[in-house]
N, C-alpha and C. Protein backbone atom coordinates (compact mmCIF):
# COMPACT_ATOMS: atom_id res chain seq x y z
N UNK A 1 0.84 -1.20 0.00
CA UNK A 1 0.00 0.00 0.00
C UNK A 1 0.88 1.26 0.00
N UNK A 2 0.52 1.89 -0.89
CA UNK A 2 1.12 3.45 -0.98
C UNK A 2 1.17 4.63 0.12
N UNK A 3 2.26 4.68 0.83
CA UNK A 3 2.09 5.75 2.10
C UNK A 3 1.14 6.91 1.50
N UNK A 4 1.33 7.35 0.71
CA UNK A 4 0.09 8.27 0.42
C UNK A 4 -0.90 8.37 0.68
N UNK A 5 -1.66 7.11 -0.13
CA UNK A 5 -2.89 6.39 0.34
C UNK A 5 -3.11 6.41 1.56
N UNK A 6 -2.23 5.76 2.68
CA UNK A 6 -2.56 5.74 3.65
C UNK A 6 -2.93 7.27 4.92
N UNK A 7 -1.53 7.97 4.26
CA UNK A 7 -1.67 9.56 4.70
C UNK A 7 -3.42 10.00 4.29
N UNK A 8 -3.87 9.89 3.14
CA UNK A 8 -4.98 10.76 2.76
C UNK A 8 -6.10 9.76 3.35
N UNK A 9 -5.92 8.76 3.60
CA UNK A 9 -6.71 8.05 5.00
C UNK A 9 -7.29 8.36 5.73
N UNK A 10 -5.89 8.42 6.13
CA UNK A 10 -5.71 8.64 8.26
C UNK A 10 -6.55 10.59 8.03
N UNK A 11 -6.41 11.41 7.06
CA UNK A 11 -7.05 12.30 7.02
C UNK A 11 -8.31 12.14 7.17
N UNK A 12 -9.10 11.20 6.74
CA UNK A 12 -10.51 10.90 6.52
C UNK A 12 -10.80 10.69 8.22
N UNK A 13 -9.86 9.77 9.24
CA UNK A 13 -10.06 9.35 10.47
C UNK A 13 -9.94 10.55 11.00
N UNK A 14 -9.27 11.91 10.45
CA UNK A 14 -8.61 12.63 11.36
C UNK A 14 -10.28 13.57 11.34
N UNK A 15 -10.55 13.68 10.43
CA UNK A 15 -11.79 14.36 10.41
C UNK A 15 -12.81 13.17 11.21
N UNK A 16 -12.74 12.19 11.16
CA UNK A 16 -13.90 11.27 11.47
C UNK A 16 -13.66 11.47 13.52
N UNK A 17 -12.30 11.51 13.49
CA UNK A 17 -12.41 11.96 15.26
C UNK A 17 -12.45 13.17 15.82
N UNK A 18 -12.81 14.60 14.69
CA UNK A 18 -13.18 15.35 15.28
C UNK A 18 -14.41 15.45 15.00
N UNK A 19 -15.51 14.78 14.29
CA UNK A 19 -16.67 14.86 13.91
C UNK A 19 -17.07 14.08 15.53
N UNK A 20 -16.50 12.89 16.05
CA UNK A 20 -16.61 12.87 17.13
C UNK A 20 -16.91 13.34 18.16
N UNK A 21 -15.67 14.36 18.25
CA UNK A 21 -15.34 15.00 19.48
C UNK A 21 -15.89 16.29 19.30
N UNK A 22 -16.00 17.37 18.47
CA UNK A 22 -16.60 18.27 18.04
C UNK A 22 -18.24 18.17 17.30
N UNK A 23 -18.67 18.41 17.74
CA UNK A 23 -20.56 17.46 17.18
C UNK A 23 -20.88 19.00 16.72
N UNK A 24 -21.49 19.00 14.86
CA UNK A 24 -21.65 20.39 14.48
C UNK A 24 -20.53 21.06 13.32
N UNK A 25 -19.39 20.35 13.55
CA UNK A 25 -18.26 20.98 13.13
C UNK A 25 -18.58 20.70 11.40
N UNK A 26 -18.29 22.23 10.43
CA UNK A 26 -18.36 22.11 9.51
C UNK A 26 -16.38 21.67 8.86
N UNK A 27 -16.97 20.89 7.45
CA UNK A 27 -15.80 20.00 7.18
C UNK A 27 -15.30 20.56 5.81
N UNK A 28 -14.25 20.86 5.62
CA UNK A 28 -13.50 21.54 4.29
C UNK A 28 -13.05 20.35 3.38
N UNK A 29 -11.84 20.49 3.64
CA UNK A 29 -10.97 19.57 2.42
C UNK A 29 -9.54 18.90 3.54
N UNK A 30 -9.45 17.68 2.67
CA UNK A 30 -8.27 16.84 3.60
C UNK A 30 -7.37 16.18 2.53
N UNK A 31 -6.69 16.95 2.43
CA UNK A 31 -5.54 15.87 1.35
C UNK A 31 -4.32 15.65 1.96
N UNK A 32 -3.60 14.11 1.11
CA UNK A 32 -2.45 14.08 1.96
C UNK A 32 -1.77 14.92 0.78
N UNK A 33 -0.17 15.08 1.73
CA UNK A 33 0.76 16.01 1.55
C UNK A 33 1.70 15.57 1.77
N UNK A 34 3.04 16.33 1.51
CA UNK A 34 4.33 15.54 1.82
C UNK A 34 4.86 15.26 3.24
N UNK A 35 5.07 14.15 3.75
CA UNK A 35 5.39 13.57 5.15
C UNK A 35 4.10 13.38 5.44
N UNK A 36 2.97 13.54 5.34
CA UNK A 36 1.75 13.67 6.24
C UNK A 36 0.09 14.05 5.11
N UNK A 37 -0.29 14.51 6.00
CA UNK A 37 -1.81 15.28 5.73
C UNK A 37 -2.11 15.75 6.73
N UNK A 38 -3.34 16.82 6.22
CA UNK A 38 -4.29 17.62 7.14
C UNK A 38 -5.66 17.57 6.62
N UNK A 39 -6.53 18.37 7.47
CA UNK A 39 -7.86 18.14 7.31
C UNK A 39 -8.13 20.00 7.93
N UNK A 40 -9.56 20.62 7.31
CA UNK A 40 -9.55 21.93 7.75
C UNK A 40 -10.89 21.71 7.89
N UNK A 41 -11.27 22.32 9.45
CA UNK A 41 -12.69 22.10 10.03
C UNK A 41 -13.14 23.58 10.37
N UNK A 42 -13.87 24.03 10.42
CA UNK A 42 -14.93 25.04 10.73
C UNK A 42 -15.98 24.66 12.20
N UNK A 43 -14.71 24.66 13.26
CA UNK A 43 -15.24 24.26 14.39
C UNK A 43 -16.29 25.19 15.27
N UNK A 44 -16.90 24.35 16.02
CA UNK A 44 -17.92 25.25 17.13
C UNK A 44 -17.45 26.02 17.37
N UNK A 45 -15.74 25.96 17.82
CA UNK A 45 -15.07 26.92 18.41
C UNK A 45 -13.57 26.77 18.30
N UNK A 46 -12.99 27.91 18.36
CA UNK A 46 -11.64 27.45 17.51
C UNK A 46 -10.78 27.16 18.50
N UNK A 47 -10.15 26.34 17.75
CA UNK A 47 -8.83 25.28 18.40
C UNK A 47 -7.73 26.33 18.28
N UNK A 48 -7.11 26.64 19.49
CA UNK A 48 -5.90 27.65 19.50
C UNK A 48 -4.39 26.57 19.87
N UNK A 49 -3.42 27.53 19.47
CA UNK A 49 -2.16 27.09 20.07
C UNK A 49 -2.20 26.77 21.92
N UNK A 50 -2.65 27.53 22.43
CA UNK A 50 -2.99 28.05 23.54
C UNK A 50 -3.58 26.52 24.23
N UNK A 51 -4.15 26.06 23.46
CA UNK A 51 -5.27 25.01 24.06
C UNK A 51 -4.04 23.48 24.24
N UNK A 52 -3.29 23.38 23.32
CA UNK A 52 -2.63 22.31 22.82
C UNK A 52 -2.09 21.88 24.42
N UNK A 53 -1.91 21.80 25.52
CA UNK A 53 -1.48 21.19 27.08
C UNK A 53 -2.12 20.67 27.46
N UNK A 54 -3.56 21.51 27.09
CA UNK A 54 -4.61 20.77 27.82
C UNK A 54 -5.31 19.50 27.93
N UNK A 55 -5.49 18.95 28.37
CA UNK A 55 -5.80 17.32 28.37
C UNK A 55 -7.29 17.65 28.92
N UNK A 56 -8.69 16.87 27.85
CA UNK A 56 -9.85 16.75 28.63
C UNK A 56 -10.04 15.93 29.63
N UNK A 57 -10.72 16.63 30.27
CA UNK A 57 -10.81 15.68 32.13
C UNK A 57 -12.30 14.61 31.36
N UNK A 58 -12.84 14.89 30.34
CA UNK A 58 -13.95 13.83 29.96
C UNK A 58 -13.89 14.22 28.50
N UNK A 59 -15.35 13.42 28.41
CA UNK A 59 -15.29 13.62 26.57
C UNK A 59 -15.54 14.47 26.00
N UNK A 60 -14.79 15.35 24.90
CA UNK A 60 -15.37 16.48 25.01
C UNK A 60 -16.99 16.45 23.78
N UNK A 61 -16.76 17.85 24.03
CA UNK A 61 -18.25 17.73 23.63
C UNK A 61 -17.83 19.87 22.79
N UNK A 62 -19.10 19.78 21.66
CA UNK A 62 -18.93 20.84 21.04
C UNK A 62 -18.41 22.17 21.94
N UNK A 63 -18.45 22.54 23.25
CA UNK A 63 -18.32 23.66 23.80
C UNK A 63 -16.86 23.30 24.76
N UNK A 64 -16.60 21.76 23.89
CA UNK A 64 -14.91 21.77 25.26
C UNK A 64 -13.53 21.35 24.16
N UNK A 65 -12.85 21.93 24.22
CA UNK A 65 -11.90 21.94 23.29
C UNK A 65 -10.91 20.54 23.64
N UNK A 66 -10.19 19.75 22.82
CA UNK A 66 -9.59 18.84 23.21
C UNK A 66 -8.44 19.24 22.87
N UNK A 67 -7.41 18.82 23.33
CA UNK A 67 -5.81 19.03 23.07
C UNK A 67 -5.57 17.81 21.70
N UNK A 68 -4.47 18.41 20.44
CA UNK A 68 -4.51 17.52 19.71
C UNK A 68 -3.98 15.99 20.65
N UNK A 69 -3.19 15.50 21.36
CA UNK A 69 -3.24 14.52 22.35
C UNK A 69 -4.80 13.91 22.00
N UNK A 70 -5.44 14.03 22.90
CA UNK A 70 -6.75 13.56 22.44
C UNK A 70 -7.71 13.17 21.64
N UNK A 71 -7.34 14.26 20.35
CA UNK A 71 -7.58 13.80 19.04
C UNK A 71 -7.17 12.50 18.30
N UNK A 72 -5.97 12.74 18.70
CA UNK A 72 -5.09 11.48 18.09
C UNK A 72 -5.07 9.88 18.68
N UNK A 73 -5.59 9.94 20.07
CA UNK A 73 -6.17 9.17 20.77
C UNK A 73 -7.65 8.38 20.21
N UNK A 74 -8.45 9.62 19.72
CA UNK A 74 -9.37 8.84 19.31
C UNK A 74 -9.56 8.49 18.21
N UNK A 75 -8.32 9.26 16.83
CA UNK A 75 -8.04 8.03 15.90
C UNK A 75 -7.53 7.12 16.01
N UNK A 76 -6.67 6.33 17.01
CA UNK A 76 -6.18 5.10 17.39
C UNK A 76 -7.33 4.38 18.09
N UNK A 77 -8.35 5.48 18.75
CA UNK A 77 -9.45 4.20 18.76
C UNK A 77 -10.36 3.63 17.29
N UNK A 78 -10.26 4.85 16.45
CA UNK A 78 -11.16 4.23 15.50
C UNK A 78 -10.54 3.61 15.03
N UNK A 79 -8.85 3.45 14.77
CA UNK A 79 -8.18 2.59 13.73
C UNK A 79 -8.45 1.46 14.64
N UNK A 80 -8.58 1.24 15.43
CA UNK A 80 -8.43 -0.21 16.35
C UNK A 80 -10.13 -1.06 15.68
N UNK A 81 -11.09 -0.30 15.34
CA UNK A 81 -12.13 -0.65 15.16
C UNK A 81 -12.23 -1.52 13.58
N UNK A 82 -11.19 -1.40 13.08
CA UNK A 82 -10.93 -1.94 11.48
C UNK A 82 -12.33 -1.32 10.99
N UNK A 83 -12.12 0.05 10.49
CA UNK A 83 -13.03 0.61 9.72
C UNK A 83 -13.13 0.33 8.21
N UNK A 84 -13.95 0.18 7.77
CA UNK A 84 -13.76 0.21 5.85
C UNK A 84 -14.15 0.96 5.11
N UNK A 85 -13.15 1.48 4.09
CA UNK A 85 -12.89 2.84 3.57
C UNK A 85 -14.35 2.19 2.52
N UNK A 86 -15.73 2.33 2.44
CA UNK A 86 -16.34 1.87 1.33
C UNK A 86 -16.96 3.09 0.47
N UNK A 87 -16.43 3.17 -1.17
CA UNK A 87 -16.58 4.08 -2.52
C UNK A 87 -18.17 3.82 -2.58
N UNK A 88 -18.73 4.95 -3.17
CA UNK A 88 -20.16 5.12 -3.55
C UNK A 88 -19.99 6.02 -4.53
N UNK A 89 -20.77 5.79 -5.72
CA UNK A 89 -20.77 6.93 -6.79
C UNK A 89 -22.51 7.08 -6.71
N UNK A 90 -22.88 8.36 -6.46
CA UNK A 90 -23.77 8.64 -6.46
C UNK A 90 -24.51 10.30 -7.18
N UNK A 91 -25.94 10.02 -7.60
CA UNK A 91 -25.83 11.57 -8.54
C UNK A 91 -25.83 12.59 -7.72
N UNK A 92 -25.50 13.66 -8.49
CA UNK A 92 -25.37 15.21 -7.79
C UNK A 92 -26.12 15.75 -6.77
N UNK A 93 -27.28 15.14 -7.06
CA UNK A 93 -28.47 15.81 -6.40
C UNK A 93 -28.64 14.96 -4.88
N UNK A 94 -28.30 13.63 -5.33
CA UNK A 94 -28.25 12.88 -3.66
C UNK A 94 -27.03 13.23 -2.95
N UNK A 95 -26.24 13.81 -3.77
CA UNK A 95 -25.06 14.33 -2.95
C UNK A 95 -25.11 15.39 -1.92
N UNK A 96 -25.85 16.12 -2.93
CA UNK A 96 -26.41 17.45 -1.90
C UNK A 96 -27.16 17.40 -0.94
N UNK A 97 -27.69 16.12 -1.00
CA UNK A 97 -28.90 16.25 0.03
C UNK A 97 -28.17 15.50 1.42
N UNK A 98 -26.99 14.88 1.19
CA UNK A 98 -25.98 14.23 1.94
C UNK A 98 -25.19 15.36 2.70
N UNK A 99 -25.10 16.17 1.95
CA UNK A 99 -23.99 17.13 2.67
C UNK A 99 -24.53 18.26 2.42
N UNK A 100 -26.49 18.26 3.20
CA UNK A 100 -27.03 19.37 3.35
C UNK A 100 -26.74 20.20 4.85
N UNK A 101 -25.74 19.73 5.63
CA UNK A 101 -25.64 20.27 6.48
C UNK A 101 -24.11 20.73 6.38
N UNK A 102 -23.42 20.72 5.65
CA UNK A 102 -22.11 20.87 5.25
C UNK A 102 -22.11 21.96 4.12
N UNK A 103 -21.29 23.40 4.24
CA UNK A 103 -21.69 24.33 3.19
C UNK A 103 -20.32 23.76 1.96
N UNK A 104 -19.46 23.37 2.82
CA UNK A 104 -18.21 23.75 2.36
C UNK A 104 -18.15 22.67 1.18
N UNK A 105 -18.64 21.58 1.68
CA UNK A 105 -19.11 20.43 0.46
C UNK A 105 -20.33 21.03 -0.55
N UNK A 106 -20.67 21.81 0.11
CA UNK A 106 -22.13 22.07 -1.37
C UNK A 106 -21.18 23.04 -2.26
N UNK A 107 -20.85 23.87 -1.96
CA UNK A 107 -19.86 24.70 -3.08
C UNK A 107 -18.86 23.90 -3.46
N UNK A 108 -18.05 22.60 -3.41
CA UNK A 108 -17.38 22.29 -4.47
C UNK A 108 -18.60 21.23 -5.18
N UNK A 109 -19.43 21.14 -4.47
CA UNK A 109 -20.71 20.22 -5.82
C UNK A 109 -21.13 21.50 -6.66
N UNK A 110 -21.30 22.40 -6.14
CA UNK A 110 -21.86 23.59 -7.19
C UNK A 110 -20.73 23.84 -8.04
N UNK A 111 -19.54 23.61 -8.27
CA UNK A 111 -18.60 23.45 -9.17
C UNK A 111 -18.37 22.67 -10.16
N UNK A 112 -19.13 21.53 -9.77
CA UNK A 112 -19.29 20.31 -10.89
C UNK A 112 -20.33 20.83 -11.75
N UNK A 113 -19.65 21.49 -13.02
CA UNK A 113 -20.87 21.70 -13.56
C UNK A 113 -21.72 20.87 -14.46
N UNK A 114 -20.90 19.27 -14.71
CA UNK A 114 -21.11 18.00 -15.67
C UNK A 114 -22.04 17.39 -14.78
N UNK A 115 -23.33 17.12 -15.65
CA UNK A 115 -24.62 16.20 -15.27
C UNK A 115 -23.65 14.85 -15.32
N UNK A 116 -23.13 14.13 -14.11
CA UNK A 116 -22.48 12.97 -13.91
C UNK A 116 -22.19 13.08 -12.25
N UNK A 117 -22.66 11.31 -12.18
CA UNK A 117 -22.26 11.18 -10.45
C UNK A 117 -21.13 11.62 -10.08
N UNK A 118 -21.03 11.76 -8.51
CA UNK A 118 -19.36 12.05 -8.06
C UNK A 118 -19.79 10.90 -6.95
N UNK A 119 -18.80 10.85 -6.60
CA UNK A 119 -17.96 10.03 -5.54
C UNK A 119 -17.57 10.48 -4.19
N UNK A 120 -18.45 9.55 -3.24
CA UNK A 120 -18.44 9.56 -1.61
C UNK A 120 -17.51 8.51 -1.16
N UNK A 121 -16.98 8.97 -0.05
CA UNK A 121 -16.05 7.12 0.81
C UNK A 121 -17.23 7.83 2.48
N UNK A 122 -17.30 6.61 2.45
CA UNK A 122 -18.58 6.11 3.96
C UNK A 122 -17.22 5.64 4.68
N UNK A 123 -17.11 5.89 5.82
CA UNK A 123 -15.79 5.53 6.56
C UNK A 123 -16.32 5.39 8.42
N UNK A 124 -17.26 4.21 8.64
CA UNK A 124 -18.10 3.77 9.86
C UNK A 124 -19.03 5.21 9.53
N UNK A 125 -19.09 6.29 10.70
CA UNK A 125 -20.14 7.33 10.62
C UNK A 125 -19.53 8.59 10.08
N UNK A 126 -18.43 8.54 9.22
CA UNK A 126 -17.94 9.52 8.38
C UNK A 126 -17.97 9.73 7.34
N UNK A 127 -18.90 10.49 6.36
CA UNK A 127 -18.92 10.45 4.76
C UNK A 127 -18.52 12.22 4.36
N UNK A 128 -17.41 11.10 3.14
CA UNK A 128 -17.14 12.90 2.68
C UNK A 128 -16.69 12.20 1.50
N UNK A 129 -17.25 13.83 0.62
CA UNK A 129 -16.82 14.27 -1.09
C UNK A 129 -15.65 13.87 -1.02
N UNK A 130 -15.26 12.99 -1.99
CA UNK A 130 -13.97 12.47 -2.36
C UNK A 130 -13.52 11.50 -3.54
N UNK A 131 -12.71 11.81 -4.26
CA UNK A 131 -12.50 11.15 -5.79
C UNK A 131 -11.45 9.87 -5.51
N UNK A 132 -10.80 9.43 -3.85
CA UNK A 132 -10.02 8.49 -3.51
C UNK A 132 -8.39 8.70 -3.93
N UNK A 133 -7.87 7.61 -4.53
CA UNK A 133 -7.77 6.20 -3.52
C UNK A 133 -7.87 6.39 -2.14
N UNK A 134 -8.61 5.05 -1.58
CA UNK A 134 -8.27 4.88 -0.19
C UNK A 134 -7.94 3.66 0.15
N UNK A 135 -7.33 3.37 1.44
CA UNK A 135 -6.96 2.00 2.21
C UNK A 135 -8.53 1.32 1.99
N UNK A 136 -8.27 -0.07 1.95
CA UNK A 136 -9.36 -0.70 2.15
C UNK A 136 -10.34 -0.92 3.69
N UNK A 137 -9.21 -0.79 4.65
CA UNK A 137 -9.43 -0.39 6.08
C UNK A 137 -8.58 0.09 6.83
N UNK A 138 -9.28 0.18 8.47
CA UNK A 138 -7.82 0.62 8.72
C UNK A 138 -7.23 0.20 9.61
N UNK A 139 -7.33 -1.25 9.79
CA UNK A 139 -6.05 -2.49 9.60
C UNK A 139 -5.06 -2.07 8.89
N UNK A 140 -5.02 -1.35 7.76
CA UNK A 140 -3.67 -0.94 6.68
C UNK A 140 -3.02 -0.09 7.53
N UNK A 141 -3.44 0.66 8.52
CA UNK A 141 -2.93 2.01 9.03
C UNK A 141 -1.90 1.85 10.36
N UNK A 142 -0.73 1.88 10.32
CA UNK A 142 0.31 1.14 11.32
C UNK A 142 0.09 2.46 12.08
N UNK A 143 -0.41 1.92 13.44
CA UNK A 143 -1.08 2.74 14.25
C UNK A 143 -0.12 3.52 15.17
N UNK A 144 1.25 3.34 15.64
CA UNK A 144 1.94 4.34 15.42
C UNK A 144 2.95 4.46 15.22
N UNK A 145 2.47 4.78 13.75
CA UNK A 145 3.07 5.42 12.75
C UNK A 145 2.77 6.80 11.83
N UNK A 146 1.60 7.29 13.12
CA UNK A 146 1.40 9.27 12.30
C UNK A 146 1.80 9.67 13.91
N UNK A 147 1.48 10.70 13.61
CA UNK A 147 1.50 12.18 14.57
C UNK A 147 0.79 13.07 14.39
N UNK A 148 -0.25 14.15 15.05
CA UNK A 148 -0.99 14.98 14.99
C UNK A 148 0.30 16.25 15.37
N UNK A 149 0.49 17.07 14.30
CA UNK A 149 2.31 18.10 15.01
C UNK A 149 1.43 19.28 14.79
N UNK A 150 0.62 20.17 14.30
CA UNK A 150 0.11 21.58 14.88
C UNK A 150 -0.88 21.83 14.06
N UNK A 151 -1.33 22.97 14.45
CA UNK A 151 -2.50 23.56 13.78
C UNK A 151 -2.15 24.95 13.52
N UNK A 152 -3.11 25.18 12.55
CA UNK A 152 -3.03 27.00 11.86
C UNK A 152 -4.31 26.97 11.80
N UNK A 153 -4.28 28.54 10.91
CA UNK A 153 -5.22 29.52 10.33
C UNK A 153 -5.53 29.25 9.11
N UNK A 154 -6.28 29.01 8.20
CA UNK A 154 -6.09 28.97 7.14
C UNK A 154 -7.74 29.20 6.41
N UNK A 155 -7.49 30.11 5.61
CA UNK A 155 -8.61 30.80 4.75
C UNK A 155 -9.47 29.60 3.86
N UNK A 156 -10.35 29.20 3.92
CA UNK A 156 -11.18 28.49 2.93
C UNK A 156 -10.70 28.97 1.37
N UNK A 157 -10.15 28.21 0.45
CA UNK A 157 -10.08 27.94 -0.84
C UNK A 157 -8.60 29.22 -0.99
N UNK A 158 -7.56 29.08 0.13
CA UNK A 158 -6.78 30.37 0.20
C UNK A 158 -7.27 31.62 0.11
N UNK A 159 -8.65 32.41 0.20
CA UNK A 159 -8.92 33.21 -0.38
C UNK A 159 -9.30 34.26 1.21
N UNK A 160 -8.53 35.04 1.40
CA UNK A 160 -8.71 36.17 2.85
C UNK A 160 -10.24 36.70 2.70
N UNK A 161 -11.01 36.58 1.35
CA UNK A 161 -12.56 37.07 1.70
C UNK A 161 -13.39 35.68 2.55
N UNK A 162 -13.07 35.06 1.95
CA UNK A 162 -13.33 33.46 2.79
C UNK A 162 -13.47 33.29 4.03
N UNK A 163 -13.93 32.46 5.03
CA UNK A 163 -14.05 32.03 6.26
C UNK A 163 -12.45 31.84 6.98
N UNK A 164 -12.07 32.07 7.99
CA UNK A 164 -11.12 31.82 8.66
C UNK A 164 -10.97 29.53 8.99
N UNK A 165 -10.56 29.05 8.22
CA UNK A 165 -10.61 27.55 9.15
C UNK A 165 -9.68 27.30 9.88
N UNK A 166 -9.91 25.99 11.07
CA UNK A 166 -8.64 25.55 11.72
C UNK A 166 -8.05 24.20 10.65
N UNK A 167 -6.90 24.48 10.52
CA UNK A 167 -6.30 23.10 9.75
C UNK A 167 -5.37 22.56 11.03
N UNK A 168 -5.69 21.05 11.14
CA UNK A 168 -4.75 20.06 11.51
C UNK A 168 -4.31 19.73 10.84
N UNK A 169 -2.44 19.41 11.19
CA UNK A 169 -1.61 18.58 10.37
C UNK A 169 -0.79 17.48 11.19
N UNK A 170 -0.82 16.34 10.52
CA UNK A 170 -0.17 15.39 10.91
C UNK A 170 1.07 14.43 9.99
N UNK A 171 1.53 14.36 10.40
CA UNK A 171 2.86 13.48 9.70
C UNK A 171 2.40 11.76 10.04
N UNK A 172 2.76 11.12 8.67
CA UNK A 172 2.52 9.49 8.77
C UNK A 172 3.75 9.08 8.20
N UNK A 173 3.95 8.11 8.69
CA UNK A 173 4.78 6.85 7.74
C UNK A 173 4.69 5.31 8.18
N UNK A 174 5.16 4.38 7.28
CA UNK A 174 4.92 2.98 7.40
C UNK A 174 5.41 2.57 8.42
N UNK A 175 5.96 2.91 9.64
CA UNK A 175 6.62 2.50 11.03
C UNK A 175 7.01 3.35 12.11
N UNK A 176 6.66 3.09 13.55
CA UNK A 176 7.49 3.60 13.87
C UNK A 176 8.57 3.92 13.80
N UNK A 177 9.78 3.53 13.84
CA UNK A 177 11.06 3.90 13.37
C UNK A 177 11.25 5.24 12.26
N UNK A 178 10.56 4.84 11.17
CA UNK A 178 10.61 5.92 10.26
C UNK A 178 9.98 7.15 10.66
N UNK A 179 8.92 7.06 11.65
CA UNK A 179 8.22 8.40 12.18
C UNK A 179 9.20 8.84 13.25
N UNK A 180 9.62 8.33 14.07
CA UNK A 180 10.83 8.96 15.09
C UNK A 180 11.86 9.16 14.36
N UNK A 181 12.51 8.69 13.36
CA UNK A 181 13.78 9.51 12.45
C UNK A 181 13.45 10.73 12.17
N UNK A 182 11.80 10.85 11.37
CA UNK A 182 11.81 12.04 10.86
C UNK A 182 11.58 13.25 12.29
N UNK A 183 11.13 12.61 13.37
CA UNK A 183 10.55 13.69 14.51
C UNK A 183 12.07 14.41 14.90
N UNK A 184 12.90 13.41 15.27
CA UNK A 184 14.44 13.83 15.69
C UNK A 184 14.65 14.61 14.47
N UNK A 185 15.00 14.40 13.31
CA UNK A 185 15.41 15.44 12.21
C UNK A 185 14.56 16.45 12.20
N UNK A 186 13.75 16.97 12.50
CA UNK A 186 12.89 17.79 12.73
C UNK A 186 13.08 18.89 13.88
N UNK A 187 13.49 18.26 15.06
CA UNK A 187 13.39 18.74 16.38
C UNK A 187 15.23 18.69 15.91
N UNK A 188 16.28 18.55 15.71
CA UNK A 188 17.54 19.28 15.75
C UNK A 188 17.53 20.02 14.51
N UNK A 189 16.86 19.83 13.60
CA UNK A 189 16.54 21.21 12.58
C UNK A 189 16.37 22.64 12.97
N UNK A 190 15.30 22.40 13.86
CA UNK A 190 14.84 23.81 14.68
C UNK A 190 16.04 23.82 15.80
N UNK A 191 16.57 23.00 16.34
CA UNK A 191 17.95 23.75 17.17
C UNK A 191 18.63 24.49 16.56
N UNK A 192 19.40 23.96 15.27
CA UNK A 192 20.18 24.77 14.59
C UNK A 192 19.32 26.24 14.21
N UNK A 193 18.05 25.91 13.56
CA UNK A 193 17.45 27.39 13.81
C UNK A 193 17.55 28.24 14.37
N UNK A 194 17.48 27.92 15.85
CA UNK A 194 17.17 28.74 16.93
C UNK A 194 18.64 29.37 17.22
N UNK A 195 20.01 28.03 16.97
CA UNK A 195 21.08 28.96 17.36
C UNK A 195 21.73 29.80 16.15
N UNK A 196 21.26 29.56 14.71
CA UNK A 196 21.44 30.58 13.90
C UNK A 196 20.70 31.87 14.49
N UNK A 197 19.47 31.85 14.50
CA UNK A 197 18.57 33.52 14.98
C UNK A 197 19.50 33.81 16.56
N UNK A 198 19.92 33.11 17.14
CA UNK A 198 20.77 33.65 18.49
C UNK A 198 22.17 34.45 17.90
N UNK A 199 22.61 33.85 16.89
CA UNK A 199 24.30 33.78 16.25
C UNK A 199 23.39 35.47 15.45
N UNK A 200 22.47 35.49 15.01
CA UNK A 200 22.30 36.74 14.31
C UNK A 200 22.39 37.91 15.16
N UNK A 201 21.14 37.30 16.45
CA UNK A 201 21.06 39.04 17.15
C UNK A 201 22.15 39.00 17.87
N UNK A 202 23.29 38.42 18.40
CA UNK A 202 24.19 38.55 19.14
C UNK A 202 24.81 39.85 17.92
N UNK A 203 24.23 40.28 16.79
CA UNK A 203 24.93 41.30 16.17
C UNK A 203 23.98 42.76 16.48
N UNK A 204 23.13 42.63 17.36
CA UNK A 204 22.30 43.95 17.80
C UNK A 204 22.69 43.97 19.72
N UNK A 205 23.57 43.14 19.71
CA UNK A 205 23.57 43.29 21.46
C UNK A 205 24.18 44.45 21.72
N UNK A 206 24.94 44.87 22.87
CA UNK A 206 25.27 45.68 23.64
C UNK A 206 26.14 45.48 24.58
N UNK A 207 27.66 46.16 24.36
CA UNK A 207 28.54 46.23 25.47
C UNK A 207 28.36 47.20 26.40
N UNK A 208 27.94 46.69 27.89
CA UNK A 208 27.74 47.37 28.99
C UNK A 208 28.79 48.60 29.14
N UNK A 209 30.30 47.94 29.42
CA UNK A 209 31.15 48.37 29.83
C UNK A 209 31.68 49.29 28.91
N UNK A 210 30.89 49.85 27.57
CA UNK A 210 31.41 51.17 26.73
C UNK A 210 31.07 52.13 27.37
């Protein structure tokens, strides 16, 4: 199976455990990406940097924010559940009526402007607009082997007149091992960062003793 595949997956779970944990939350777009994927939600309430320590004392629920920790917790419960990624091609019009509570899905159906079905993946109680591939389940998904690593800001369709969304991003690969290589290369990347920007302003400091 193609790490890809599996990255643009675990996106589908990543949305499927905040549809969970967030009840209400409108759903954008989730593609995988290089090292990883993300998913961009239009939550009850927005997920800040700020929030990321916090650990829920219960389940949360639309008005309690979860720390990504938690999130990622409850895609390892759904992967434990061997979910199946199952394709549906269905016409336009039942589409809409599928993702009449979802805006962000009706405007890319209002884009299709060809009288021809599109294509849903049903993923246990998660369905979303999607043209695939996917894992067949997620037994395929070496459970740890992603990471949930931060969240942003990010404008619906890039566009600043657009809605503000929260995007999660997470990094996958076929093993542990390969996900802790890349975390360490990652985390002494940003050391050297940090002591380049130190090595810079040490050129705006100040001798006391002039």
């Amino acid at each position: 199976m193609k790490i890809e595949t599996i990255r643009h997956s675990l996106a589908h779970i990543l949305a499927y455990a905040v549809q969970e944990l967030y009840p209400g939350t409108k759903f954008g777009i989730g593609p995988a990406i290089e090292n990883g994927f993300y998913y961009d939600f239009d939550l009850p309430k927005a997920l800040t940097p700020e929030d990321l320590p916090k650990v829920a004392e219960s389940k949360a629920s639309s008005s309690t924010l979860a720390s990504l920790r938690v999130i990622e917790e409850k895609m390892k419960e759904l992967i434990k559940k061997n979910i199946k990624f199952e394709k549906k091609v269905v016409p336009k019009k039942e589409a809409k009526e599928i993702f009449k509570e979802q805006p962000y899905k009706l405007e890319l159906l209002e884009e299709i402007t060809q009288v021809r079905p599109v294509s849903i993946y049903l993923s246990g109680d998660f369905v979303d607009l999607c043209a695939g591939p996917h894992i067949k389940s997620t037994k395929e998904i070496p459970i740890d082997g992603f990471k949930l690593t931060k969240i942003a800001g990010a404008y619906w369709r890039g566009l600043e007149r657009n809605p503000m969304l929260t995007r999660i991003y997470g990094v996958a690969f076929k093993s542990k091992k390969e996900l802790d290589n890349y975390l360490l290369k990652e985390a002494e990347a940003e050391k050297r960062d940090h002591r380049i920007l130190g090595q810079k302003l040490e050129i705006f400091s100040f001798d006391e003793e002039v």
